[in-house]
C-alpha atoms as a PDB file:
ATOM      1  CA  UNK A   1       0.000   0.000   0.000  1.00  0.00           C
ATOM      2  CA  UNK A   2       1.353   3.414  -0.897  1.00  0.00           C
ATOM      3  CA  UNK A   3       1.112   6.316   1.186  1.00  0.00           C
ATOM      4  CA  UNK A   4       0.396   9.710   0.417  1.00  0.00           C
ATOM      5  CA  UNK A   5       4.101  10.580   0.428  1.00  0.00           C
ATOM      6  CA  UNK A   6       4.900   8.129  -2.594  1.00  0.00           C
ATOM      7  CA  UNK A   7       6.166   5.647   0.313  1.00  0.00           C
ATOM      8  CA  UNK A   8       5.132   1.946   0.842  1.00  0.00           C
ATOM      9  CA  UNK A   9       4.561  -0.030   4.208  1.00  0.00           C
ATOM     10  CA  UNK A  10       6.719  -2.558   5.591  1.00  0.00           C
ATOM     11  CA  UNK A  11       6.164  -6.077   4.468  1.00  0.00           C
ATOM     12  CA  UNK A  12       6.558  -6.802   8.058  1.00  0.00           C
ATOM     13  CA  UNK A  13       4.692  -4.592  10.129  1.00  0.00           C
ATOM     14  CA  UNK A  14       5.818  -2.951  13.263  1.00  0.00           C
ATOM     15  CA  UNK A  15       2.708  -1.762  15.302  1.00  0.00           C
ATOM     16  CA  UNK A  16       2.931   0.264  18.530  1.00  0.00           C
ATOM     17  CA  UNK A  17      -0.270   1.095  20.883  1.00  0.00           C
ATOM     18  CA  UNK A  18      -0.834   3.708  22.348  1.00  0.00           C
ATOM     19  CA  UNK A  19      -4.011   5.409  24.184  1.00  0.00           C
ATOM     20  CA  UNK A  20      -6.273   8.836  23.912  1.00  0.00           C
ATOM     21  CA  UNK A  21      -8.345   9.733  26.781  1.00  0.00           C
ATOM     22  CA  UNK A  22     -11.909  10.924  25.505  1.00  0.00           C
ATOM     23  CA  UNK A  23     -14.604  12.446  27.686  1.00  0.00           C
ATOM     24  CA  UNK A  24     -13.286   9.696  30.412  1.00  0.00           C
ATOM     25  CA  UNK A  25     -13.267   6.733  28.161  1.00  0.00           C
ATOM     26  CA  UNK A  26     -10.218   5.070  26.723  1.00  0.00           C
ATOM     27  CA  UNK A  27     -10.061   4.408  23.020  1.00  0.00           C
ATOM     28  CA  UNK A  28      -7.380   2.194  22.105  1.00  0.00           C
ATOM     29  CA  UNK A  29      -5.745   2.391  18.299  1.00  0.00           C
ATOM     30  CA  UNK A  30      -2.819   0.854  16.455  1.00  0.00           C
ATOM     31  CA  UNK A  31       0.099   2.678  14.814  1.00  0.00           C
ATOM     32  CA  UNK A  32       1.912   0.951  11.863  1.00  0.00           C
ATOM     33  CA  UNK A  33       5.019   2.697  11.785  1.00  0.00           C
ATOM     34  CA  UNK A  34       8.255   2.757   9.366  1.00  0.00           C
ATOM     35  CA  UNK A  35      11.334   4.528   9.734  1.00  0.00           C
ATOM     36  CA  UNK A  36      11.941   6.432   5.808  1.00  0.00           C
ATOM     37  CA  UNK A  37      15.057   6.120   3.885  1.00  0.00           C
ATOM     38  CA  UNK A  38      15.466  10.122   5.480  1.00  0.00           C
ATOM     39  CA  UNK A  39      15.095   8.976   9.154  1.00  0.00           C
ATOM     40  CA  UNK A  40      11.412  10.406   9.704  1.00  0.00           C
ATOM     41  CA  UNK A  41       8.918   7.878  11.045  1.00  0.00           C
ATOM     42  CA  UNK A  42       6.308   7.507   8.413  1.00  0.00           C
ATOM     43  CA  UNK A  43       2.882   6.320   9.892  1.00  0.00           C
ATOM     44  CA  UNK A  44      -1.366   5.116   9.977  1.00  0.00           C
ATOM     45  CA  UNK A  45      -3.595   4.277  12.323  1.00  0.00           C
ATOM     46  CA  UNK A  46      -4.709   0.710  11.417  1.00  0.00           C
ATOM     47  CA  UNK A  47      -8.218   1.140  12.871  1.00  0.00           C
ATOM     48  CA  UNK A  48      -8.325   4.491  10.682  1.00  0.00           C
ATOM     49  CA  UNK A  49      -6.484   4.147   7.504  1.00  0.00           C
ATOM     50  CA  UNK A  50      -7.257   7.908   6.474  1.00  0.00           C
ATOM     51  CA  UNK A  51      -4.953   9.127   9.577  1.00  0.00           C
ATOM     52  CA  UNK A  52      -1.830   9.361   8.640  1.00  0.00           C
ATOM     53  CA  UNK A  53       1.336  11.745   9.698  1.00  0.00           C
ATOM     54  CA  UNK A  54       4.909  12.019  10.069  1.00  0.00           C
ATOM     55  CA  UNK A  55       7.331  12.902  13.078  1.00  0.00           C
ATOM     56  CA  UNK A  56      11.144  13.222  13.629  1.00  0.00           C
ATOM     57  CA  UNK A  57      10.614  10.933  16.479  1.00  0.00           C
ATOM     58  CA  UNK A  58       8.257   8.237  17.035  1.00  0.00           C
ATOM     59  CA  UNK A  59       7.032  10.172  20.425  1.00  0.00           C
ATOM     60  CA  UNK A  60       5.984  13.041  17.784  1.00  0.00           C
ATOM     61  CA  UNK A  61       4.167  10.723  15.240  1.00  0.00           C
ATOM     62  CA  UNK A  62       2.396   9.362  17.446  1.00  0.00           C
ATOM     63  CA  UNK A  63       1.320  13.163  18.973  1.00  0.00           C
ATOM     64  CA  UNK A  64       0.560  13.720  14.887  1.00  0.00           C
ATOM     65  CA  UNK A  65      -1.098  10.446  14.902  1.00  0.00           C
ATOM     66  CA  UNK A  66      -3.786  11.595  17.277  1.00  0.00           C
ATOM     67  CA  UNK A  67      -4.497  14.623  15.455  1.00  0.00           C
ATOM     68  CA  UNK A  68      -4.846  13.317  12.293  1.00  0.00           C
ATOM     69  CA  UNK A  69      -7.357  10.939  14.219  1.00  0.00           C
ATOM     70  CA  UNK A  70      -8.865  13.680  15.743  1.00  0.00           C
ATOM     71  CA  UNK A  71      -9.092  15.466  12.018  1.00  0.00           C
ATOM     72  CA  UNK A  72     -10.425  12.270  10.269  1.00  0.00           C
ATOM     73  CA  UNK A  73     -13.395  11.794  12.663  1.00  0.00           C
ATOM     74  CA  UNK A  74     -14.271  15.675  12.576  1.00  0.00           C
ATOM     75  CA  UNK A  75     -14.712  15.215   9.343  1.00  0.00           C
ATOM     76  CA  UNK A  76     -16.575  12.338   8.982  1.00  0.00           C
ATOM     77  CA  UNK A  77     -18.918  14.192  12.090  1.00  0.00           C
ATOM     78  CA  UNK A  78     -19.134  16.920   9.826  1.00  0.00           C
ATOM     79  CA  UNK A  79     -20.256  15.668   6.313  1.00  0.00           C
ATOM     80  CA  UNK A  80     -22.674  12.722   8.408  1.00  0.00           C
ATOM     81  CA  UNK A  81     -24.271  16.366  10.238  1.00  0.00           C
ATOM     82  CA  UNK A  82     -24.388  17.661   6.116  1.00  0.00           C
ATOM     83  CA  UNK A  83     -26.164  14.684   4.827  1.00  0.00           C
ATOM     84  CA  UNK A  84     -28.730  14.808   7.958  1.00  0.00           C
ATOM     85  CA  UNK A  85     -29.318  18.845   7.468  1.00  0.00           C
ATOM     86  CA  UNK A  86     -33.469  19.967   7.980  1.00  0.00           C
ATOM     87  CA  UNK A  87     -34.419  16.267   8.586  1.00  0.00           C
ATOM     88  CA  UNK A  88     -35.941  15.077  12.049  1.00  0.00           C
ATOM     89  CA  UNK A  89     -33.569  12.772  13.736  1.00  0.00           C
ATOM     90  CA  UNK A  90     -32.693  11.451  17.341  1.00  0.00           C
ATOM     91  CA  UNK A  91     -28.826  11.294  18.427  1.00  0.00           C
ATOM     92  CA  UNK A  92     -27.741   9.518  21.222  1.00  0.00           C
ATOM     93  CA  UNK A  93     -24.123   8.919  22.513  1.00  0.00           C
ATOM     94  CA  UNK A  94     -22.061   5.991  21.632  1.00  0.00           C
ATOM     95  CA  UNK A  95     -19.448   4.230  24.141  1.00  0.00           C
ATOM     96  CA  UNK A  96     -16.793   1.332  23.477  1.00  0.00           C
ATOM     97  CA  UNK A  97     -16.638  -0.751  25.653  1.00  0.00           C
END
């Protein structure tokens, strides 16, 4: 799979977890991650392929990571809100468990 940068991922994966508290409930997703020829870390949330960043350190993607995350699902909130626009509807929260 290509990335937007013109780079590929690693045959073999390397995956890292890490955590985001939101409104008191931990999400956890998966980083793939790949070190680039030019020694930036290169990566994409598994759960979320559409977030992806880069960082000098891995500490730094993963910061990137999360607001790429953060960006993808605004979005997604944002054109589901569009397509709903002047129709009656009931929302109700959503929790992982």
């Amino acid at each position: 799979m290509l990335l937007d940068n013109g780079m590929s991922l690693p045959k073999k994966e390397k995956f890292i977890t890490f955590e985001k508290n939101r409104a008191m409930k931990k999400l956890n997703y998966t980083a793939i991650i790949e070190k680039s020829d030019d020694g930036w870390y290169v990566g994409q949330v598994q759960e979320i392929p559409e977030a992806i960043a880069q960082g000098k350190t891995i500490e730094e993607l993963k910061q990137n990571l999360l607001d790429a995350l953060e960006l993808v699902i605004d979005f997604h909130r944002e054109q589901t809100n569009s397509l709903y626009q002047g129709r009656k509807i009931i929302k109700r929260k959503l929790n992982l468990a």
